[in-house]
C-alpha atoms as a PDB file:
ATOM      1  CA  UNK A   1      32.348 -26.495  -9.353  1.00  0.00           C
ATOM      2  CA  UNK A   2      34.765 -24.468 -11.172  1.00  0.00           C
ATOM      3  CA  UNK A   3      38.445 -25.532 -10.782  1.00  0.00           C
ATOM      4  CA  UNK A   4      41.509 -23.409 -12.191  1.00  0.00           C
ATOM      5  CA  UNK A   5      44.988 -25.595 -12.533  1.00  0.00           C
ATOM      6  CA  UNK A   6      48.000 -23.378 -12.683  1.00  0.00           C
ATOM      7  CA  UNK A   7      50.922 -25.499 -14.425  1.00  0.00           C
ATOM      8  CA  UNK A   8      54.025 -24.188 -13.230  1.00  0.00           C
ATOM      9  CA  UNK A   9      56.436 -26.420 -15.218  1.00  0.00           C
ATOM     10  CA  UNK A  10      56.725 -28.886 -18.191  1.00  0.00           C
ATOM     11  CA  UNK A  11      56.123 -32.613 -16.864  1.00  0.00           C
ATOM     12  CA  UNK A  12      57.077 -35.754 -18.669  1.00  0.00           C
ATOM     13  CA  UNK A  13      54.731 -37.943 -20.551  1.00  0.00           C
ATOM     14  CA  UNK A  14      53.915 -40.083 -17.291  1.00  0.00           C
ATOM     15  CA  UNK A  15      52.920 -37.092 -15.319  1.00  0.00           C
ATOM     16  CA  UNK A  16      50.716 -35.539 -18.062  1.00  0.00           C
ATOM     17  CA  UNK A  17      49.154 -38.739 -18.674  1.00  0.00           C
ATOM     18  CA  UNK A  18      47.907 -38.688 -15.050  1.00  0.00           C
ATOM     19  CA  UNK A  19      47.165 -35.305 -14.760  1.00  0.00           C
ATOM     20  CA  UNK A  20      44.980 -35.619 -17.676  1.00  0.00           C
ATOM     21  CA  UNK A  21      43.220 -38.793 -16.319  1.00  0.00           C
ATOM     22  CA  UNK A  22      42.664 -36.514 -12.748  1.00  0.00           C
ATOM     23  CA  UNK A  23      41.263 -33.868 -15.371  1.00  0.00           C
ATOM     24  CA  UNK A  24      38.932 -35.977 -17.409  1.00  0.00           C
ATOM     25  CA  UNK A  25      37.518 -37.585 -13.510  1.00  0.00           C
ATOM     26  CA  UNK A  26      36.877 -34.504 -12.809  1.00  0.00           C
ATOM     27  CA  UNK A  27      35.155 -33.182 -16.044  1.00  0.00           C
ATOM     28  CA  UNK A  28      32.802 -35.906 -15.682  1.00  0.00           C
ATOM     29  CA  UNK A  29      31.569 -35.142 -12.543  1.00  0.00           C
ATOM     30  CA  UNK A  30      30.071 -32.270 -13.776  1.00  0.00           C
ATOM     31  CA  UNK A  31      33.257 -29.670 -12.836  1.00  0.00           C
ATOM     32  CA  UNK A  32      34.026 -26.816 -15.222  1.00  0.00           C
ATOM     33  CA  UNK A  33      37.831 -27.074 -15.463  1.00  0.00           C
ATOM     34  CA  UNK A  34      40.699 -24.822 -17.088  1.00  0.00           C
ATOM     35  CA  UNK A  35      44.274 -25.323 -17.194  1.00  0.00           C
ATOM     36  CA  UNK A  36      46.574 -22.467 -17.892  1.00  0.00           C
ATOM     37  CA  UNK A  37      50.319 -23.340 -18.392  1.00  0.00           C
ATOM     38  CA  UNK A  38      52.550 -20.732 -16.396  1.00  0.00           C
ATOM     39  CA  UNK A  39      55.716 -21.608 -17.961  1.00  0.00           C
ATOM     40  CA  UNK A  40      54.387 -20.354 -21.432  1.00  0.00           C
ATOM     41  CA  UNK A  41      54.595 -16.843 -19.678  1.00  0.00           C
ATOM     42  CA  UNK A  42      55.168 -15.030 -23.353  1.00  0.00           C
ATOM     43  CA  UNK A  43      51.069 -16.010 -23.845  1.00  0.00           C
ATOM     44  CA  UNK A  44      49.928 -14.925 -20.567  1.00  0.00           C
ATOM     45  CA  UNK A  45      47.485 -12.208 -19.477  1.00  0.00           C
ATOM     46  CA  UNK A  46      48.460 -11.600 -15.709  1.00  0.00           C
ATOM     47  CA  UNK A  47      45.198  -9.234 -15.529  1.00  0.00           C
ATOM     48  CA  UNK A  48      42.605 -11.742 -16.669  1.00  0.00           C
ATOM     49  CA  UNK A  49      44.412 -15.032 -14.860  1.00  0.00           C
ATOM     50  CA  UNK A  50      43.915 -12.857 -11.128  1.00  0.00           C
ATOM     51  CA  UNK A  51      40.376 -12.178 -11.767  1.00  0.00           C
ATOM     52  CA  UNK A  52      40.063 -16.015 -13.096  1.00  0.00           C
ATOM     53  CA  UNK A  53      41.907 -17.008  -9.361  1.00  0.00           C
ATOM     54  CA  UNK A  54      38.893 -15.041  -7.584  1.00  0.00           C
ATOM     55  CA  UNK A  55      36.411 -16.310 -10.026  1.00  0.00           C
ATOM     56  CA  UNK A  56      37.028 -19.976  -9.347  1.00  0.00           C
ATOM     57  CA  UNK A  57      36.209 -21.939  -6.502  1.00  0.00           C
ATOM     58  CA  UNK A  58      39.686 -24.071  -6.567  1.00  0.00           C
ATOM     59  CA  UNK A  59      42.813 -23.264  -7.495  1.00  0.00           C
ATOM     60  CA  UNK A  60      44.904 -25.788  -8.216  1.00  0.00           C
ATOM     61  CA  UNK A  61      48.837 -24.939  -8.464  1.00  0.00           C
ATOM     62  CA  UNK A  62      51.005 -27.593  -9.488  1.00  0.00           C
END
């Protein structure tokens, strides 16, 4: 399964820790998984990240 995480804001250490353990559960079941930070919005290609939201079969927003 391919699952897109949209980051909407910077999270302390605590957070990032656990998001990245939810992350790496996932990876090893098998899921193909991509992260894209939204509040970086200086690096973002708005084009590419809506065909990547109809591309993916979750979308994660958090």
């Amino acid at each position: 399964m391919k699952i897109l995480y949209l980051i909407k804001e910077k999270y302390d250490e605590d957070s990032l820790r656990t998001l990245k353990a939810i992350i790496d559960a996932q990876i090893a079941e098998g899921n193909e998984i991509l992260a894209v930070n939204l509040y970086d919005a200086g690096n973002i290609d708005y084009g590419a990240l809506t065909d990547k939201i109809f591309e993916y079969d979750r979308v994660i927003c958090i």
